[in-house]
C-alpha atoms as a PDB file:
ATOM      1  CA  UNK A   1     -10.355   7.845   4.670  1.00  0.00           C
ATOM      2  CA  UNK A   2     -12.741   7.524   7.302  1.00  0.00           C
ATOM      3  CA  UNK A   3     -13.229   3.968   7.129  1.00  0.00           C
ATOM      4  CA  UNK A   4      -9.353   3.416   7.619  1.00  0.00           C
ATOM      5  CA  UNK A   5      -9.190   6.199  10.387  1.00  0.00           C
ATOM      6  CA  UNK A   6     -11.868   4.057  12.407  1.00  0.00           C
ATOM      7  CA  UNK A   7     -10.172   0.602  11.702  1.00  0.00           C
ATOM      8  CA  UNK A   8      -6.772   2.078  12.814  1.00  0.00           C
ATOM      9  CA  UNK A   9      -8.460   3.040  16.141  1.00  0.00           C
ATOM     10  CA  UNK A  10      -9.807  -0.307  16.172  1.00  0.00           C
ATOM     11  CA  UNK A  11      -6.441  -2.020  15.381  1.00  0.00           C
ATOM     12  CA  UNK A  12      -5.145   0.331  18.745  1.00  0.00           C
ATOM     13  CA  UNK A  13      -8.070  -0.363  20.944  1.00  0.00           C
ATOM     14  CA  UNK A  14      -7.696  -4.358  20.671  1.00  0.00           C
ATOM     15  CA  UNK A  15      -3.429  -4.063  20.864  1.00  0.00           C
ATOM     16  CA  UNK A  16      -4.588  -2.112  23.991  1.00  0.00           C
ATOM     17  CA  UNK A  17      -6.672  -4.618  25.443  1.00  0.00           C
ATOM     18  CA  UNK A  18      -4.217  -7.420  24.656  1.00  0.00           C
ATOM     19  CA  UNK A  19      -1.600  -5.663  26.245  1.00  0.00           C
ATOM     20  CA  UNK A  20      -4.259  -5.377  29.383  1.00  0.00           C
ATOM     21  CA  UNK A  21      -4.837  -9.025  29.443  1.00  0.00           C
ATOM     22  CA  UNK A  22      -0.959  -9.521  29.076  1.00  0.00           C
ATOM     23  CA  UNK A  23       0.039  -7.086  32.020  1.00  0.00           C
ATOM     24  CA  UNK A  24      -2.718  -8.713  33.702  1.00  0.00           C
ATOM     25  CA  UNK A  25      -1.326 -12.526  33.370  1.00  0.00           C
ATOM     26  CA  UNK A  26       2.938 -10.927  34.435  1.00  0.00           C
ATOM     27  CA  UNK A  27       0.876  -9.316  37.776  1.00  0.00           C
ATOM     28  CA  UNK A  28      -0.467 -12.869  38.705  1.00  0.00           C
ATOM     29  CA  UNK A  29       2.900 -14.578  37.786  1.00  0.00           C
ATOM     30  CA  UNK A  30       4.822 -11.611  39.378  1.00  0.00           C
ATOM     31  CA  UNK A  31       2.850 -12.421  42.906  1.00  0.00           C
ATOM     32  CA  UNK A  32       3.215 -16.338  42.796  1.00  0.00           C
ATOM     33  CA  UNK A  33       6.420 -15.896  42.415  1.00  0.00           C
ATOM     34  CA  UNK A  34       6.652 -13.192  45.007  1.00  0.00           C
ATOM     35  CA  UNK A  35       4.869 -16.001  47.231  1.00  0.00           C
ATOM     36  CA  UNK A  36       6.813 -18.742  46.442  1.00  0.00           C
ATOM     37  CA  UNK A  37       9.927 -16.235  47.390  1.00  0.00           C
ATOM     38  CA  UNK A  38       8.250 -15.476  50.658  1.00  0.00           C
ATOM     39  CA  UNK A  39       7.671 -19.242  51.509  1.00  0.00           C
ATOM     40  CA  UNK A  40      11.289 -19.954  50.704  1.00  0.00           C
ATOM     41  CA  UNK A  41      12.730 -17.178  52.695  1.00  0.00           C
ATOM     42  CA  UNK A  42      10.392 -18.554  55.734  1.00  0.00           C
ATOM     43  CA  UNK A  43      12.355 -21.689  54.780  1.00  0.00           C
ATOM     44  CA  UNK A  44      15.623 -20.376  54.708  1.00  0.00           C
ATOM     45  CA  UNK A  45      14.868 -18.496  58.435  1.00  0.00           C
ATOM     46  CA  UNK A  46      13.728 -21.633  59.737  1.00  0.00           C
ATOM     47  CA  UNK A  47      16.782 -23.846  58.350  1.00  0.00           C
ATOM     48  CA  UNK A  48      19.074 -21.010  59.762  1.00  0.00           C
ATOM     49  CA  UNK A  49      17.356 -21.600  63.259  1.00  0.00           C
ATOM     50  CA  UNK A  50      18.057 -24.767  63.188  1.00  0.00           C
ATOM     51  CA  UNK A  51      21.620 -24.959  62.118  1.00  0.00           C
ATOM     52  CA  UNK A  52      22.432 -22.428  64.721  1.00  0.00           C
ATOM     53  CA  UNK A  53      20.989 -25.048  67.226  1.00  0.00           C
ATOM     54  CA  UNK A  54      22.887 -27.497  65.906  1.00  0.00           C
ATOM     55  CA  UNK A  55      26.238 -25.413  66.074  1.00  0.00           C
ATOM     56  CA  UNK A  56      25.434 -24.420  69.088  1.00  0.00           C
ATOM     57  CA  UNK A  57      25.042 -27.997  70.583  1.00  0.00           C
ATOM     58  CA  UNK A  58      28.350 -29.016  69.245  1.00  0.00           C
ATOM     59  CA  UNK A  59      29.697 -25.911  70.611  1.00  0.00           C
ATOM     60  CA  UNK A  60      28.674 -27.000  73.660  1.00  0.00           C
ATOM     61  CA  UNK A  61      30.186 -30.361  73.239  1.00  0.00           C
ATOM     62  CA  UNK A  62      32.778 -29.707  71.490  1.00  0.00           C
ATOM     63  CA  UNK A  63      35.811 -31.855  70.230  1.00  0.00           C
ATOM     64  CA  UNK A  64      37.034 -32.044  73.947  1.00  0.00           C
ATOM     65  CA  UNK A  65      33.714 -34.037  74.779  1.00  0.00           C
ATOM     66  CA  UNK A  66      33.678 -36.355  72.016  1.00  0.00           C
ATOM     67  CA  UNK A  67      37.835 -37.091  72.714  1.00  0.00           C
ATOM     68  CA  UNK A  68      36.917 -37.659  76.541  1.00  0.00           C
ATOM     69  CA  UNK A  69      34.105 -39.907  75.660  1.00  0.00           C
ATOM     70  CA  UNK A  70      36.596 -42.110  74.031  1.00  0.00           C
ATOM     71  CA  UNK A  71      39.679 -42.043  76.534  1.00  0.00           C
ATOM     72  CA  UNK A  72      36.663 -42.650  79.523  1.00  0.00           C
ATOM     73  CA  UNK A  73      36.718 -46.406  80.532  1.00  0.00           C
ATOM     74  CA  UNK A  74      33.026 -46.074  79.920  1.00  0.00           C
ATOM     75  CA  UNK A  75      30.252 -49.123  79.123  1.00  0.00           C
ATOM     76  CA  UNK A  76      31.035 -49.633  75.539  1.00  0.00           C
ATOM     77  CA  UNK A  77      26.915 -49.671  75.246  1.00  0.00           C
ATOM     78  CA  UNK A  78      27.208 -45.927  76.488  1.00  0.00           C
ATOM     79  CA  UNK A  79      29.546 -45.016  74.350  1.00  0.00           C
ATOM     80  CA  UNK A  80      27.909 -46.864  71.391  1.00  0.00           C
ATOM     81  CA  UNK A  81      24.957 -44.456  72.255  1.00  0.00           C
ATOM     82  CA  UNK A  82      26.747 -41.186  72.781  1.00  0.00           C
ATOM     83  CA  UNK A  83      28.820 -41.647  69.175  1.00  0.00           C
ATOM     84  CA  UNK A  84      25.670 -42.410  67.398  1.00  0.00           C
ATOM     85  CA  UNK A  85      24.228 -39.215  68.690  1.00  0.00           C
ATOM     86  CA  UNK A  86      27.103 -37.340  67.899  1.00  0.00           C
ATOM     87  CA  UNK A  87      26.886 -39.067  64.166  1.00  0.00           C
ATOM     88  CA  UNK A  88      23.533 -38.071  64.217  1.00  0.00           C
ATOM     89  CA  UNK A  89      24.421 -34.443  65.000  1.00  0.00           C
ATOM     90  CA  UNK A  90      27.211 -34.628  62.137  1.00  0.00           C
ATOM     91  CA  UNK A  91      24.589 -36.075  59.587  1.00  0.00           C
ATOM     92  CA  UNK A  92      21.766 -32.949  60.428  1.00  0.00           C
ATOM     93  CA  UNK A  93      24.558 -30.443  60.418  1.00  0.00           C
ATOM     94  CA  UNK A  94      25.162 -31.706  57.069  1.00  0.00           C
ATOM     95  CA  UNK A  95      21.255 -31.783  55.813  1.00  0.00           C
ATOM     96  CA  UNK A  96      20.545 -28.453  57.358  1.00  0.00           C
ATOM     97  CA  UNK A  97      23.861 -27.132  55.296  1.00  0.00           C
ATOM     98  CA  UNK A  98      22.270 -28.700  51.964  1.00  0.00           C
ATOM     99  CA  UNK A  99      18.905 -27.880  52.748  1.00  0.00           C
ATOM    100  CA  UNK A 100      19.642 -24.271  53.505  1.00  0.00           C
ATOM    101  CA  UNK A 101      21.760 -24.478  50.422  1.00  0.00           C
ATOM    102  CA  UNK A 102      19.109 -25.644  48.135  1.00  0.00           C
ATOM    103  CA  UNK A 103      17.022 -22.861  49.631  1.00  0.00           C
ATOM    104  CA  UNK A 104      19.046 -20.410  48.751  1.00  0.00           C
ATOM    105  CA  UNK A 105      19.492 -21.556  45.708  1.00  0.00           C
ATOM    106  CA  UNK A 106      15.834 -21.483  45.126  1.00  0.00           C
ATOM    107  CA  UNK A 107      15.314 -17.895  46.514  1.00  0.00           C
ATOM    108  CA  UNK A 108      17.955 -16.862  43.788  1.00  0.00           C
ATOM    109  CA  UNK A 109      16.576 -18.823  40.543  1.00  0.00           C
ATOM    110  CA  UNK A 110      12.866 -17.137  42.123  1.00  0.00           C
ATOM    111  CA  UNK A 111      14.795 -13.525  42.610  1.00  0.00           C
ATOM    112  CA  UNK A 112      15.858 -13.510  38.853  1.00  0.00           C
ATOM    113  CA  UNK A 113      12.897 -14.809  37.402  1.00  0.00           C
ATOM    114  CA  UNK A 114      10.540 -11.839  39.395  1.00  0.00           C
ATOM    115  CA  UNK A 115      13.190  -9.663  37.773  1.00  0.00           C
ATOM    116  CA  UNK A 116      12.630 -10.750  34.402  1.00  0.00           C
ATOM    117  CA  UNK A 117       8.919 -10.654  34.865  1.00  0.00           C
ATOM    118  CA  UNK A 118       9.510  -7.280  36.192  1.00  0.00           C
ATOM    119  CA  UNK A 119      10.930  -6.351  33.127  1.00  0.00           C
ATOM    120  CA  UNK A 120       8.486  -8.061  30.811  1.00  0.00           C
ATOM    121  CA  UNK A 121       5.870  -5.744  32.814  1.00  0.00           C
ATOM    122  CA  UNK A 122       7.982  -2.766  32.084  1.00  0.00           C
ATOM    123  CA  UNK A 123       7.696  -3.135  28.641  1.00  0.00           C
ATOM    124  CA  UNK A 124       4.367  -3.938  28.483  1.00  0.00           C
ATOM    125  CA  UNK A 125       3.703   0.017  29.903  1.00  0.00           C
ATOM    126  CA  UNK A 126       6.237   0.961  27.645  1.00  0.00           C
ATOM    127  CA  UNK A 127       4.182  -0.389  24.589  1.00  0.00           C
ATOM    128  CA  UNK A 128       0.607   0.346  26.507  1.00  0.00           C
ATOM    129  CA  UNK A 129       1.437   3.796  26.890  1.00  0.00           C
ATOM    130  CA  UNK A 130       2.550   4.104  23.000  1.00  0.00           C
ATOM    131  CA  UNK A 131      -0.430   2.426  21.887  1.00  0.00           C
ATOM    132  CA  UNK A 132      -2.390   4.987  23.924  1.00  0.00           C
ATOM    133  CA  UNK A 133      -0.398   8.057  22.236  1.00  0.00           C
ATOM    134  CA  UNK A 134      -1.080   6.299  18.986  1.00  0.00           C
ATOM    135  CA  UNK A 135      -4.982   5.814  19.664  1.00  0.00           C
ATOM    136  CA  UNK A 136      -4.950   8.926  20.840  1.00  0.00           C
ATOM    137  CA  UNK A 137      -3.932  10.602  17.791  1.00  0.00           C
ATOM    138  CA  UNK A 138      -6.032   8.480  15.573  1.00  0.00           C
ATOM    139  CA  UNK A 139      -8.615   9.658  17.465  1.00  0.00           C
ATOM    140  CA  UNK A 140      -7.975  13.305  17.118  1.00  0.00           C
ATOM    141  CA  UNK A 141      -7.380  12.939  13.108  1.00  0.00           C
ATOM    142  CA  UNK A 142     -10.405  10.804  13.266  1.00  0.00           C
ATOM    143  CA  UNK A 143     -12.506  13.910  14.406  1.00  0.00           C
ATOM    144  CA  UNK A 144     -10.868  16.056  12.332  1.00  0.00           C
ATOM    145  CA  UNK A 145     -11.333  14.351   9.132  1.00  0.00           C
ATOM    146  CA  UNK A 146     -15.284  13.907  10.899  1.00  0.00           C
ATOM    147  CA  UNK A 147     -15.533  17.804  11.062  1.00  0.00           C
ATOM    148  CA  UNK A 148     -13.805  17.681   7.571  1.00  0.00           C
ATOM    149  CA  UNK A 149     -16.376  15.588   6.496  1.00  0.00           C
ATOM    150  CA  UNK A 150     -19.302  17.637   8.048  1.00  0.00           C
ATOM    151  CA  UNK A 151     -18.254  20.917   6.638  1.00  0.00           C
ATOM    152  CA  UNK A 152     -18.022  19.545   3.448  1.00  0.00           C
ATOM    153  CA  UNK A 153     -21.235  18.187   3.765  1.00  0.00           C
ATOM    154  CA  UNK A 154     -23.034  21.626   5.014  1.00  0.00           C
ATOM    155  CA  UNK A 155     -21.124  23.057   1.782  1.00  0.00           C
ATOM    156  CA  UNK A 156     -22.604  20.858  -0.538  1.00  0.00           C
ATOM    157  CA  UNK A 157     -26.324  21.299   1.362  1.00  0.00           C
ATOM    158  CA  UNK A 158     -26.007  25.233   0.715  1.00  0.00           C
ATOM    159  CA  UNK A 159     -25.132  24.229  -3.340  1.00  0.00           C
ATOM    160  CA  UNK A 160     -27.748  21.762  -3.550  1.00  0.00           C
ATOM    161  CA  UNK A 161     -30.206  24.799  -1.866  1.00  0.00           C
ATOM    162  CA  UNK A 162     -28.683  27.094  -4.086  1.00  0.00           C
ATOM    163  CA  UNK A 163     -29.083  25.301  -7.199  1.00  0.00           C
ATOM    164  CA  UNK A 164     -32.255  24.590  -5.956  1.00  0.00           C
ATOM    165  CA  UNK A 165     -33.137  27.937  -6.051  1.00  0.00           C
ATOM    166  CA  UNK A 166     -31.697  28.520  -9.173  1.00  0.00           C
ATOM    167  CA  UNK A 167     -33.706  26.056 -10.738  1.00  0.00           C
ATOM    168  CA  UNK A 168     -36.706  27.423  -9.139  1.00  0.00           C
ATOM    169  CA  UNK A 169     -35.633  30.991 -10.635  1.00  0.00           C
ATOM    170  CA  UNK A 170     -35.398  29.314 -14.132  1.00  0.00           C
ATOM    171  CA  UNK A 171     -38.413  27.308 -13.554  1.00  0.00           C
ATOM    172  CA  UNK A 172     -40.722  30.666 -13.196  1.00  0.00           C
ATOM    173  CA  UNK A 173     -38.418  32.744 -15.623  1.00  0.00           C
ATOM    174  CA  UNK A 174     -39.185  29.861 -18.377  1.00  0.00           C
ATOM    175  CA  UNK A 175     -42.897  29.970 -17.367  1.00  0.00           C
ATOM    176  CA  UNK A 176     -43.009  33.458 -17.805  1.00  0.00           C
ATOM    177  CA  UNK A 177     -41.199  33.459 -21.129  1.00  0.00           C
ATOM    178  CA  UNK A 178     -43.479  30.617 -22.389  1.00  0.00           C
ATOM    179  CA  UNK A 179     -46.352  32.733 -21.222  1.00  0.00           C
ATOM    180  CA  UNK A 180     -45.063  35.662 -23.599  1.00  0.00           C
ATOM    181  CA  UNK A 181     -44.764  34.084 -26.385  1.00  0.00           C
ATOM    182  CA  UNK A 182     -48.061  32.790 -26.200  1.00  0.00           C
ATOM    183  CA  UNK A 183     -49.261  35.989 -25.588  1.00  0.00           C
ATOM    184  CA  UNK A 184     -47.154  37.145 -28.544  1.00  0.00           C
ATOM    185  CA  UNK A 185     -48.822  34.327 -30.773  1.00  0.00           C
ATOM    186  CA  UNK A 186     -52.027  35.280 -29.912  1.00  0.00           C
ATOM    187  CA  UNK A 187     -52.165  38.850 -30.896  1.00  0.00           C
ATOM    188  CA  UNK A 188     -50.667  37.636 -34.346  1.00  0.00           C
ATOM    189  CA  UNK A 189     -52.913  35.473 -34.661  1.00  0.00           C
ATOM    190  CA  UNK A 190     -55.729  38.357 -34.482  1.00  0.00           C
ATOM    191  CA  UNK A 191     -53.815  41.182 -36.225  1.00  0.00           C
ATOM    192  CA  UNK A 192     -53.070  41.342 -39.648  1.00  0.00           C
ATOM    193  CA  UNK A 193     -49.979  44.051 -39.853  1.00  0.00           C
ATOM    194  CA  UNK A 194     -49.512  44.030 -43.611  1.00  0.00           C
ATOM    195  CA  UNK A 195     -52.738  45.484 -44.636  1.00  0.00           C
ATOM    196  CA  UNK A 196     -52.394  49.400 -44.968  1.00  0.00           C
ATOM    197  CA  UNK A 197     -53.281  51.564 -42.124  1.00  0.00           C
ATOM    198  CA  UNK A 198     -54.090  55.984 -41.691  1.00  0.00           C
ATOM    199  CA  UNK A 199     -50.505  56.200 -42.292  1.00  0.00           C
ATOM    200  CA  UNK A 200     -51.183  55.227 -46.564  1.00  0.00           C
ATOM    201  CA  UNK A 201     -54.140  57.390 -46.441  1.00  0.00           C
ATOM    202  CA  UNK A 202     -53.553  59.544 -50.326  1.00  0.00           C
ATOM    203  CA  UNK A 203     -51.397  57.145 -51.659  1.00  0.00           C
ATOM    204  CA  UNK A 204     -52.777  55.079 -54.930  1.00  0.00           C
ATOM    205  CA  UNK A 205     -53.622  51.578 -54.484  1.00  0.00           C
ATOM    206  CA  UNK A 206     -51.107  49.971 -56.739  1.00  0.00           C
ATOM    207  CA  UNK A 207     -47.991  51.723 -54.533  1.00  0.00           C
ATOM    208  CA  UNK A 208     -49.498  49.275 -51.502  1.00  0.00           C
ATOM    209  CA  UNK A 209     -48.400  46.238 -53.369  1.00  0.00           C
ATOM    210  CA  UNK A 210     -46.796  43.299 -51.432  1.00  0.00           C
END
């Protein structure tokens, strides 16, 4: 019982430190991907900058600008210039739209993935703190079957010293016994009580027989 008590607490201290090292690679991903969100929303700020340059410019310009350009008797060379900068205008309005766009997009696929990971580190706690009630209580029936264990132990000391004493006790009571009955032996040895004593004094000889 003992030996499974301490593997059990093993089995919970190395679940423990696998969930550590597991809680310990979500943190890192958690903050790269809390960095690569950062980086993107620097992205995003910057794109929105510049597309609210961009409207602003042809704001500023306008449709009325672009229409006068054309009605103007202008040099065509001029006006060759001016609509290829207003084509050029059209073209970054239209990258900063799909850049910002793809940023966006980006920040979102990066927003649910630090959820998920979120979660994933929620449930790691979950099952850390479980393993730590379970551990816990391994531990605690662990000492208990210890002082178990240990009182049984002092139990069977104070038998063994009683029995020891016992035997001791025996040990002296069978040397004294022995030494009796070799007392005993010797004084029959020496002493012969069949032959007639004071107390046959009178009485013939032949009424002693046997």
């Amino acid at each position: 019982a003992l030996r499974e008590s301490e593997q059990a607490i093993s089995g919970a201290s190395r679940k423990l430190a696998e969930l550590a090292q597991e809680q310990r690679a979500a943190n890192g991903s958690l903050s790269q991907l809390q960095t690569r969100s950062n980086t993107v929303k620097s992205d995003i700020d910057r794109q929105q900058l510049q597309l609210a340059k961009l409207l602003y410019r042809q704001y500023v310009g306008g449709q009325h600008e672009y229409l006068r350009l054309l009605l103007n008797q202008q040099d065509p060379n001029l006006i060759a210039r001016e609509l290829h900068y207003y084509n050029y205008l059209s073209r970054a309005h239209i990258e900063s739209i799909n850049a910002l766009r793809t940023s966006l997009e980006q920040l979102d696929e990066l927003t649910r993935e630090s959820h998920n990971k979120s979660l994933e580190i929620t449930a790691i706690q979950a099952e850390q703190a479980k393993q730590k009630k379970h551990l816990e209580q391994e531990k605690a029936g662990h000492k208990k079957l210890l002082a178990n264990i240990s009182l049984q132990v002092e139990q069977q000391r104070q038998e063994i010293s009683k029995l020891k004493r016992d035997e001791e006790r025996l040990s002296r009571l069978v040397e004294r016994i022995g030494k009796l009955l070799a007392q005993k032996n010797r004084v029959s040895t020496l002493s012969n009580s069949r032959l007639p004593d004071a107390s046959t004094d009178g009485n013939p000889f032949a009424a002693l027989k046997g």
